[in-house]
C-alpha atoms as a PDB file:
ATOM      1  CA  UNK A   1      -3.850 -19.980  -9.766  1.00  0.00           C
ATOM      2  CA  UNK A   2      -5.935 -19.057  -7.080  1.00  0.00           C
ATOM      3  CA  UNK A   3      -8.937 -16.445  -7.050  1.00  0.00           C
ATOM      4  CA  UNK A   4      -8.291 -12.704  -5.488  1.00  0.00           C
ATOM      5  CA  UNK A   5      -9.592 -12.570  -2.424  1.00  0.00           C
ATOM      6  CA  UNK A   6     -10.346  -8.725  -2.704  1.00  0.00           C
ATOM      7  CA  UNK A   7     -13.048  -8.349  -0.691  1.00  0.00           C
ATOM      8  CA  UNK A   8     -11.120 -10.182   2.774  1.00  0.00           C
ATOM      9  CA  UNK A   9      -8.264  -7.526   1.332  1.00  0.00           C
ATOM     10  CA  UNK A  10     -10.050  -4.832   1.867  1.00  0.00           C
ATOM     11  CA  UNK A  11     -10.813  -5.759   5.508  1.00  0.00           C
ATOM     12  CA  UNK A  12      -7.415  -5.029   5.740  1.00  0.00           C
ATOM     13  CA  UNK A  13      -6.369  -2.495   3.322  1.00  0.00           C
ATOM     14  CA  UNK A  14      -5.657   1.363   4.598  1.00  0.00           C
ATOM     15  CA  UNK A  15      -5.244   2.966   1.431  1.00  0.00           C
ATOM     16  CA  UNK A  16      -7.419   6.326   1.550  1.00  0.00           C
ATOM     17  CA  UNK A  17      -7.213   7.183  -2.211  1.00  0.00           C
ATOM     18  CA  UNK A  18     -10.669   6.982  -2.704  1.00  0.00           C
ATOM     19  CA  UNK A  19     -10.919   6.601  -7.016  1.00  0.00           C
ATOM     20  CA  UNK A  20      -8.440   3.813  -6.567  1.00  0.00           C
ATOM     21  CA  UNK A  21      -9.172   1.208  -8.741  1.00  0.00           C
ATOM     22  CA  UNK A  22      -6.438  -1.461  -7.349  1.00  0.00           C
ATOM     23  CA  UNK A  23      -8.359  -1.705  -3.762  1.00  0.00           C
ATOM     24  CA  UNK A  24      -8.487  -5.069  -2.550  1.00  0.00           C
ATOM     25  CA  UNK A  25      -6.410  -6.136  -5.782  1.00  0.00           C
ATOM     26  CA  UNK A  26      -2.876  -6.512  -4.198  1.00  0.00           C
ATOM     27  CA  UNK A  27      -1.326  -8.325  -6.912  1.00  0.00           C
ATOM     28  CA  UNK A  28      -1.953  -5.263  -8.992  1.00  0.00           C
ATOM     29  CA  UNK A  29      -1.403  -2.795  -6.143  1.00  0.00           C
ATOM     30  CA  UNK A  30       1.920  -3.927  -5.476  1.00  0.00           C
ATOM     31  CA  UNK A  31       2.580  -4.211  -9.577  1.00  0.00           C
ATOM     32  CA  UNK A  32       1.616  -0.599  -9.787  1.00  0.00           C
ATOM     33  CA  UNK A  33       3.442   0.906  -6.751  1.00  0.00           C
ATOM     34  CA  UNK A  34       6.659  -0.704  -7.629  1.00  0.00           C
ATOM     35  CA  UNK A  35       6.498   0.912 -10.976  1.00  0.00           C
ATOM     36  CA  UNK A  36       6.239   4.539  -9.700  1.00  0.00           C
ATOM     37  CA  UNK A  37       9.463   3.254  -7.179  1.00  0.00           C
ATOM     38  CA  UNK A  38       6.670   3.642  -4.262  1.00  0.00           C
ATOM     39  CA  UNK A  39       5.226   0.950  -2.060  1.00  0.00           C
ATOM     40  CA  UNK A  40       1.773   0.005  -1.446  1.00  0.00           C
ATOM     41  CA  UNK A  41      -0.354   1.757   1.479  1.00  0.00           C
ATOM     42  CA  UNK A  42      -0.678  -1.324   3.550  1.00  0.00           C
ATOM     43  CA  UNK A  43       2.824  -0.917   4.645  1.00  0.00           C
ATOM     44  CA  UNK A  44       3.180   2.483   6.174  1.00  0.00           C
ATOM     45  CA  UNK A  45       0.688   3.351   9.290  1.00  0.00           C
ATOM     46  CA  UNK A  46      -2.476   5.737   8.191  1.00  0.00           C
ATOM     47  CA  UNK A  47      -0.925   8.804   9.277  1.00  0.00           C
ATOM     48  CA  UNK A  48       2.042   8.187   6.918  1.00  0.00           C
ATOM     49  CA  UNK A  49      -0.301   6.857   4.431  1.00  0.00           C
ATOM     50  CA  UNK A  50      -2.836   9.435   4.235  1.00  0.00           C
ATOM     51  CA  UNK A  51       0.583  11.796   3.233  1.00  0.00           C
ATOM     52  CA  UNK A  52       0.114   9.669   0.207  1.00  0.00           C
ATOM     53  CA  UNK A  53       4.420  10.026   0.410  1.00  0.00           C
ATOM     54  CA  UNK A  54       5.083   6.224  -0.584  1.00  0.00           C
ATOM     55  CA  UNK A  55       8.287   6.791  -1.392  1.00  0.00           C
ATOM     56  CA  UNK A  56      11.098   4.033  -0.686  1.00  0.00           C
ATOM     57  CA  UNK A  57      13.063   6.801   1.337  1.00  0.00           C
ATOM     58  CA  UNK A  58       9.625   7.585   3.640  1.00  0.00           C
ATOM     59  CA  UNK A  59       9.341   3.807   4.315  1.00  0.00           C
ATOM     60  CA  UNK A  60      13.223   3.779   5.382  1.00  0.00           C
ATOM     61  CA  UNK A  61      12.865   6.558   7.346  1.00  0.00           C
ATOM     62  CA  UNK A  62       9.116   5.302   9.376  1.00  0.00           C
ATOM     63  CA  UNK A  63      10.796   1.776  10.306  1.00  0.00           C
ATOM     64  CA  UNK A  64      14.446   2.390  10.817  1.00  0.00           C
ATOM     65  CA  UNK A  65      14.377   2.124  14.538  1.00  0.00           C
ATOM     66  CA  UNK A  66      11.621  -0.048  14.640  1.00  0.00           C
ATOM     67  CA  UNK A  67      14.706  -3.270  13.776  1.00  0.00           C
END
């Protein structure tokens, strides 16, 4: 198994919840975010993210004309 490479993640990572413990961890990110039925920051631009609305439904709605 390879090493996390958390901090070249978090070159790239847009999440603005500050006490997040998951930053640059996108294995457990993406583990955590699927649980609540949400997705990860680093999919939705920063003005959607910073919403913090990472609902399935707000995803939908941000890329379906983007096809």
């Amino acid at each position: 198994m390879k090493e996390c490479r958390a901090e070249k993640n978090l070159s790239f990572c847009n999440c603005s919840y500050e006490p997040c413990s998951r930053k640059g961890i996108c294995c457990e990110c993406l583990q955590y975010h699927w649980s609540q039925n949400e997705l990860p920051a680093c999919l939705f631009p920063d003005s959607v993210e910073r919403t913090y609305d990472r609902s399935l439904k707000r995803f939908l709605a941000v890329y379906k004309d983007k096809a």
